[in-house]
N, C-alpha and C. Protein backbone atom coordinates (compact mmCIF):
# COMPACT_ATOMS: atom_id res chain seq x y z
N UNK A 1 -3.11 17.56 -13.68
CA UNK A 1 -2.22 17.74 -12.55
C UNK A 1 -1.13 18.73 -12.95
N UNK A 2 -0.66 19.40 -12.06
CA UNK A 2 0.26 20.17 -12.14
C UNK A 2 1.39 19.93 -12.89
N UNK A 3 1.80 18.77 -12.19
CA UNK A 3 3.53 18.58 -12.42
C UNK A 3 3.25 18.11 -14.54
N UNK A 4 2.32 17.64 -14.33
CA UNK A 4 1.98 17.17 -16.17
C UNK A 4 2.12 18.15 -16.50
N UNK A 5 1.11 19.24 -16.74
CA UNK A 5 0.89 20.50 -17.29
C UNK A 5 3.11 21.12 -17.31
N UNK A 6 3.11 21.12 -16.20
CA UNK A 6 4.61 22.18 -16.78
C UNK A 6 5.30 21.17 -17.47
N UNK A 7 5.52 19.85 -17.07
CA UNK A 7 6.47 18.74 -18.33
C UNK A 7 6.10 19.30 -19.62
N UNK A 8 4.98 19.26 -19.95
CA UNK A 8 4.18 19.68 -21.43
C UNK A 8 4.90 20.98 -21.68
N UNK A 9 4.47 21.76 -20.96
CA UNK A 9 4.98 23.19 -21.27
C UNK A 9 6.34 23.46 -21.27
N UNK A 10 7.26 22.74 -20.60
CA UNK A 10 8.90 22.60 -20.54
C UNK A 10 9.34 22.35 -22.16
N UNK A 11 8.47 20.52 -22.21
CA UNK A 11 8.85 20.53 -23.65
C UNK A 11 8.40 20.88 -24.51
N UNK A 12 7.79 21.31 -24.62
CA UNK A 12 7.35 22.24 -25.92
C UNK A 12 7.95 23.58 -26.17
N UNK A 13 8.64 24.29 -25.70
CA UNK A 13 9.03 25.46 -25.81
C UNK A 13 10.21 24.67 -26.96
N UNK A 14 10.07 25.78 -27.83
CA UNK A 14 11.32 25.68 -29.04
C UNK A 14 12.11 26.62 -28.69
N UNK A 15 13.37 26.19 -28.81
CA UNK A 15 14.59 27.23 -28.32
C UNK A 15 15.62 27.76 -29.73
N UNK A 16 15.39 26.77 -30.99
CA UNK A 16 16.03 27.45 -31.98
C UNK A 16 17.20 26.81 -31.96
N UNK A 17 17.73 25.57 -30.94
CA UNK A 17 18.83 25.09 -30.83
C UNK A 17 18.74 23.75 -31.14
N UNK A 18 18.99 23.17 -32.36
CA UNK A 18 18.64 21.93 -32.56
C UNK A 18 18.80 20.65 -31.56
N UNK A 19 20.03 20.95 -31.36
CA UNK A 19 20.30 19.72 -30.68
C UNK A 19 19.48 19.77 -29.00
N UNK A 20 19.24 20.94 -28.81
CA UNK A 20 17.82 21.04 -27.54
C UNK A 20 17.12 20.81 -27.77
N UNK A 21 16.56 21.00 -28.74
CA UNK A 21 14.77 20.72 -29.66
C UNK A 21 15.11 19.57 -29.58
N UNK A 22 15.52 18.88 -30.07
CA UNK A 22 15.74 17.35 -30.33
C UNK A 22 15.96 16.71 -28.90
N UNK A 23 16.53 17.39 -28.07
CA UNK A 23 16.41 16.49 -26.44
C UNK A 23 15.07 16.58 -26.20
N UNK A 24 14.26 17.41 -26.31
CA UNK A 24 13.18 17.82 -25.67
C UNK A 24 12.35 17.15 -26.37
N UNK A 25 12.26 17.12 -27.49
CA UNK A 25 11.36 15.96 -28.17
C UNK A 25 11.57 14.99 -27.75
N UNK A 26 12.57 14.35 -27.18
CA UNK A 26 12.76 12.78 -27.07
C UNK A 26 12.36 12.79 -25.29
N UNK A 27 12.38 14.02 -24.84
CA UNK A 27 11.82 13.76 -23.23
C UNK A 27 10.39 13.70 -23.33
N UNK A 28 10.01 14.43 -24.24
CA UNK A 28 8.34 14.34 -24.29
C UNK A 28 7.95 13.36 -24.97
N UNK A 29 8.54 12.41 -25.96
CA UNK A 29 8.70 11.15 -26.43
C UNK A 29 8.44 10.28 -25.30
N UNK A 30 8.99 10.20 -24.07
CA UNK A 30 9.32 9.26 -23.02
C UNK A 30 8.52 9.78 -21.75
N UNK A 31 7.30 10.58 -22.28
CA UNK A 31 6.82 11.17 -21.11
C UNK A 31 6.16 10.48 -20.13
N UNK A 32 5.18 9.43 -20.14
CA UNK A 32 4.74 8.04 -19.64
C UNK A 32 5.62 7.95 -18.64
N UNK A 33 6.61 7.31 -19.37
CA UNK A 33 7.97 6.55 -18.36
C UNK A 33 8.34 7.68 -17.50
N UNK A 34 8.53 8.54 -17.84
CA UNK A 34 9.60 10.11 -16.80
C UNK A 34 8.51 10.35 -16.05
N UNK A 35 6.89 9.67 -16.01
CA UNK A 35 6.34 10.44 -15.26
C UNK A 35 5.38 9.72 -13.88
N UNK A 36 5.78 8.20 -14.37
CA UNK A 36 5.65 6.89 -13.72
C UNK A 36 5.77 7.05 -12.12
N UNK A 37 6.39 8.29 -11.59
CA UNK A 37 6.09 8.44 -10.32
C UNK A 37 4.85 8.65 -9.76
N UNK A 38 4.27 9.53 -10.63
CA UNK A 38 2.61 10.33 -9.89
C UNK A 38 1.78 9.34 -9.54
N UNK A 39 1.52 8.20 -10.97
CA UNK A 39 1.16 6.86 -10.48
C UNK A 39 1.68 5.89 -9.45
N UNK A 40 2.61 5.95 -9.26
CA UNK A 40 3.16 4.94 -8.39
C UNK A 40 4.74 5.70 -7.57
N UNK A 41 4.02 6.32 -6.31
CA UNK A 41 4.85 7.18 -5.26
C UNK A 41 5.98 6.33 -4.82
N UNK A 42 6.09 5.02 -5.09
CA UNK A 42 6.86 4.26 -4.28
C UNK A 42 8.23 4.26 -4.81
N UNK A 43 7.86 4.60 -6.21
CA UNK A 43 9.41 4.51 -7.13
C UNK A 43 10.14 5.41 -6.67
N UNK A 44 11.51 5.94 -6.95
CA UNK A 44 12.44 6.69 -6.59
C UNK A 44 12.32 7.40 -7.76
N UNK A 45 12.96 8.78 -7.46
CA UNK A 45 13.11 9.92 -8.05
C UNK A 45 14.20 9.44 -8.77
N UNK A 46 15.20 8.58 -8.96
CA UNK A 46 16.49 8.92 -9.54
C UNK A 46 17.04 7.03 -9.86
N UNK A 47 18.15 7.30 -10.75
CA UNK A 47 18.78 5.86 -10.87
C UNK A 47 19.63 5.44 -9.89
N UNK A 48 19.81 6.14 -8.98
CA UNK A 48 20.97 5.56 -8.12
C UNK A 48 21.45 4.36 -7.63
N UNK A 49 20.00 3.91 -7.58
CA UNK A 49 20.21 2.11 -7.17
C UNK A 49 20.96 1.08 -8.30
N UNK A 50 20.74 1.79 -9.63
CA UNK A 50 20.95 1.05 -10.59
C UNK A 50 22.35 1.25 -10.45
N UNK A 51 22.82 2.16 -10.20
CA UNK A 51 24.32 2.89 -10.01
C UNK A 51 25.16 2.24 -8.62
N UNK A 52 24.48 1.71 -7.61
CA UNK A 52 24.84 1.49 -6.32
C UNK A 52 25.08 0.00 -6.70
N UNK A 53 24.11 -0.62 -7.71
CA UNK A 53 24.22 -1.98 -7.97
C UNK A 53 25.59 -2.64 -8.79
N UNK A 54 26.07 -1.62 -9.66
CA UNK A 54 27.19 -1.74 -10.46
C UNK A 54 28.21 -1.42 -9.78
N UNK A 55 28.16 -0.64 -8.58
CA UNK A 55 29.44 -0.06 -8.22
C UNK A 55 30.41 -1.22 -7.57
N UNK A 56 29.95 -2.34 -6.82
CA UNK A 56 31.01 -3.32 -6.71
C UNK A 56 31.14 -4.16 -7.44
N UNK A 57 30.89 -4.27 -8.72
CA UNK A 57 31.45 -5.12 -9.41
C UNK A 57 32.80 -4.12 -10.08
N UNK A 58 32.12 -2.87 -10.49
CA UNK A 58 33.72 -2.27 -10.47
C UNK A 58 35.00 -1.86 -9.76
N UNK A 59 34.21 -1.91 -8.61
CA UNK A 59 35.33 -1.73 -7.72
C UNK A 59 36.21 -2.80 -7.62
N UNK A 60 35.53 -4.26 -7.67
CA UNK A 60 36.05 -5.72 -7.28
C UNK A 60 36.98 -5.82 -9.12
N UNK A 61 36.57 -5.18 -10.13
CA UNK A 61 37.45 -5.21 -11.17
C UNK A 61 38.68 -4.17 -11.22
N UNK A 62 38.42 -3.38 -10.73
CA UNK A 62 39.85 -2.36 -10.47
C UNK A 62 40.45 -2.67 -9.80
N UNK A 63 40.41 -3.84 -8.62
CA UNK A 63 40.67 -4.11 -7.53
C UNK A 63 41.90 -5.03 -7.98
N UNK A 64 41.08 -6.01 -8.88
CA UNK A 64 41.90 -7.61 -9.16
C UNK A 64 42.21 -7.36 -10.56
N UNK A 65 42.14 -6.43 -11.57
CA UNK A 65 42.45 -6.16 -12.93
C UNK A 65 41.88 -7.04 -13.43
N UNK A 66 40.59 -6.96 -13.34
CA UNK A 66 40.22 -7.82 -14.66
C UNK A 66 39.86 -9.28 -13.92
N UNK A 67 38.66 -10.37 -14.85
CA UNK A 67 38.98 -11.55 -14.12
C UNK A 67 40.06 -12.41 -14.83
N UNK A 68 40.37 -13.50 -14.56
CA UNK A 68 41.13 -14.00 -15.80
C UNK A 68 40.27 -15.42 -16.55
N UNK A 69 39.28 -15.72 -16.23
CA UNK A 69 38.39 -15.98 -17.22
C UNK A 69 36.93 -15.93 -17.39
N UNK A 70 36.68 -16.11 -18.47
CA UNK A 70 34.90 -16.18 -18.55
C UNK A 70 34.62 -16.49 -17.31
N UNK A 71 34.98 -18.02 -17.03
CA UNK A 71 34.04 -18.52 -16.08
C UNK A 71 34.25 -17.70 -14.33
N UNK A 72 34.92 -17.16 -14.28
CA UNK A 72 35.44 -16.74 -12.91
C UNK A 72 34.73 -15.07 -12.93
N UNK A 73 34.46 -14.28 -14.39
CA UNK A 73 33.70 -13.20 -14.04
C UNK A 73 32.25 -13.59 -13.95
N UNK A 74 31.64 -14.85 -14.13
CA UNK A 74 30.17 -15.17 -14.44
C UNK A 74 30.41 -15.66 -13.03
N UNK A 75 31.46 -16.18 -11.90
CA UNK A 75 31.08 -16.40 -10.79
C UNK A 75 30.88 -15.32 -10.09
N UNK A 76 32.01 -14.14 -10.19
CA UNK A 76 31.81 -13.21 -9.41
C UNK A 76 30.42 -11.90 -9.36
N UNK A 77 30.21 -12.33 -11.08
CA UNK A 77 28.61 -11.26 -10.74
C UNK A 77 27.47 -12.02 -10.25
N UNK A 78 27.85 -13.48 -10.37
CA UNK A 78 26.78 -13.69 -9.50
C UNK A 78 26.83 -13.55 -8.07
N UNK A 79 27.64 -13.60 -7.74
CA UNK A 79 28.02 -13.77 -6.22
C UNK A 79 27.55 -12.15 -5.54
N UNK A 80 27.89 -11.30 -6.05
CA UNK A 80 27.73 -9.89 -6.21
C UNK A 80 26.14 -9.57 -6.65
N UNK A 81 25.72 -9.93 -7.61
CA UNK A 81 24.43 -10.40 -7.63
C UNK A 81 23.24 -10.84 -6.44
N UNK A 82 23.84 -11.72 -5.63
CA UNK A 82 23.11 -12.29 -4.54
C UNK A 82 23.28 -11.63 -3.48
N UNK A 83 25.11 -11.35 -3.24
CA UNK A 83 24.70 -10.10 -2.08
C UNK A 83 23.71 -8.84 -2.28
N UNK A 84 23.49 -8.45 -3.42
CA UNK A 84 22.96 -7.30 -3.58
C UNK A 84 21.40 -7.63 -3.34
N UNK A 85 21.16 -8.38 -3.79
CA UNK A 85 19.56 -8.60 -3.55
C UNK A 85 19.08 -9.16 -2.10
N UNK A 86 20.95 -9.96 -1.63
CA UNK A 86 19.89 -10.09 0.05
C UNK A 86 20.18 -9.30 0.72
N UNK A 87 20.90 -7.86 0.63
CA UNK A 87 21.05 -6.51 1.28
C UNK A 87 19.51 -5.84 0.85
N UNK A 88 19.17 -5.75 -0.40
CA UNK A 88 18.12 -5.38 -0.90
C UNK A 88 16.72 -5.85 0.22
N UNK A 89 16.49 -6.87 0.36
CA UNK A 89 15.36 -7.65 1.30
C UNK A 89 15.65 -8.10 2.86
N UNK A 90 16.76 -7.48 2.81
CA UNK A 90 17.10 -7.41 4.44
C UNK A 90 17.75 -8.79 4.51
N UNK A 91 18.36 -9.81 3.99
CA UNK A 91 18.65 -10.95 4.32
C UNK A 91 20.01 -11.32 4.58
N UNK A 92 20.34 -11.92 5.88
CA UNK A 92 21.94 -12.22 5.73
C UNK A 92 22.49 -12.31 4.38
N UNK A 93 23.14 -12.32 3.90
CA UNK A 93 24.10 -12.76 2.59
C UNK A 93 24.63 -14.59 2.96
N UNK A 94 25.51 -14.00 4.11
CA UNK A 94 26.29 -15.43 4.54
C UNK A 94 24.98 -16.57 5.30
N UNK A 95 24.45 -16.18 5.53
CA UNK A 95 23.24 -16.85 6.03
C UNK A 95 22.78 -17.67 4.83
N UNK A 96 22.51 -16.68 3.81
CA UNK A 96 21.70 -17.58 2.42
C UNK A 96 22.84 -18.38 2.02
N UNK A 97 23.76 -18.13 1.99
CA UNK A 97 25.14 -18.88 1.53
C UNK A 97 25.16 -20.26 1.68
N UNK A 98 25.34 -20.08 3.63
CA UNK A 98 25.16 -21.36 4.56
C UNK A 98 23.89 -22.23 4.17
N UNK A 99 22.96 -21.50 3.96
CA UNK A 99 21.48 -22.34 3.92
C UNK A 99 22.07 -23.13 2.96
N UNK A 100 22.32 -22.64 1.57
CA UNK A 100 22.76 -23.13 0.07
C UNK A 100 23.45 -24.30 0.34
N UNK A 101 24.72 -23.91 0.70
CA UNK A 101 25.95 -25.19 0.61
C UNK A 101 25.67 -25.92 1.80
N UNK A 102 24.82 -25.95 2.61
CA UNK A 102 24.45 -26.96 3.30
C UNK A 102 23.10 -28.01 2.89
N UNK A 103 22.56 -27.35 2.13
CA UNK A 103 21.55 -27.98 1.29
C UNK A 103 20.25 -28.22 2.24
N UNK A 104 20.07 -27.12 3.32
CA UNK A 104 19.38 -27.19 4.61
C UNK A 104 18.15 -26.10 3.89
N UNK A 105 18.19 -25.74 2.82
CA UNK A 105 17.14 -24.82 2.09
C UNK A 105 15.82 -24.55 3.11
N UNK A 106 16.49 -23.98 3.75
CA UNK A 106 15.51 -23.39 5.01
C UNK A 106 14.92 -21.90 4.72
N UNK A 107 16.16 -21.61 4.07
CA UNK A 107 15.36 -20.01 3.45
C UNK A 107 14.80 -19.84 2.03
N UNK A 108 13.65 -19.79 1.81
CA UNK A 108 13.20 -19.71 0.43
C UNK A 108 14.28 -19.36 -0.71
N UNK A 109 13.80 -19.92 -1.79
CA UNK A 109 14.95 -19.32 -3.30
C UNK A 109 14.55 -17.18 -3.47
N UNK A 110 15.54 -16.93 -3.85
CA UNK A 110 15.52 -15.31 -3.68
C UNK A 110 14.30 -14.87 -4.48
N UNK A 111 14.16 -15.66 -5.77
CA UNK A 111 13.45 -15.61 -6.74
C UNK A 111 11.77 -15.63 -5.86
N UNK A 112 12.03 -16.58 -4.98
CA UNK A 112 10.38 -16.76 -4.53
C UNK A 112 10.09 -15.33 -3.53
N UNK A 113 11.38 -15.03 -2.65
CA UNK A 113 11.42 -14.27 -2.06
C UNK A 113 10.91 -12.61 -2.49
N UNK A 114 11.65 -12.34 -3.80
CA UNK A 114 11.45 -11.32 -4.22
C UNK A 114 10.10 -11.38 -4.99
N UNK A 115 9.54 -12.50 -5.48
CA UNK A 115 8.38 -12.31 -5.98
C UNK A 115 7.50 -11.68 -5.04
N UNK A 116 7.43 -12.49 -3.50
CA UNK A 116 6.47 -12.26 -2.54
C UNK A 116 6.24 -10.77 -2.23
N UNK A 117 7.12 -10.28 -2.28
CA UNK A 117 7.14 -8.70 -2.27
C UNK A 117 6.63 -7.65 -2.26
């Protein structure tokens, strides 16, 4: 395939600049993984999600400086955590909430949810 053939040929060119040679070895090192799209179209071109996923927990830490303990930042990524994955699958947030603390477990666990997928 095309897009293989020029990766190959990208990295392989020696430029005489170590610290390029040495990126380029480590992209063609990781070529499999960087190339995991052709096989499977569904993935995204880019990290952004991974980036979109972190961004409110920092925002919610710049926000409040910090938590003030262990246990109160292990509540808030989870909480942040769950919104993100029921934005992710289309699911109320406050909806799964309600289901939860009402103990009316009407909506599957996220875990089963996202398996089904």
């Amino acid at each position: 395939m095309k897009v293989r053939f020029e990766f190959d040929r990208i990295c392989s060119i020696k430029t005489l600049v170590r610290p390029l040679d040495e990126q380029l070895a480590r992209t063609k090192a990781n070529r499999e993984e960087l190339l995991l799209f052709l096989k499977y179209p569904q993935l995204p071109l880019h990290n952004n999600m991974a980036e979109i996923d972190i961004r409110e927990q920092v925002i919610k830490r710049k926000i409040s400086m910090q938590n003030r303990s262990l246990g109160g930042m292990q509540a808030w990524d989870l909480m942040l955590s769950l919104a993100s994955t029921c934005r992710k699958i289309k699911l109320s947030f406050w909806r799964y909430l309600e289901d939860r603390i009402s103990l009316r477990e009407a909506i599957p666990y996220l875990g089963k949810i996202v398996n089904s997928l």
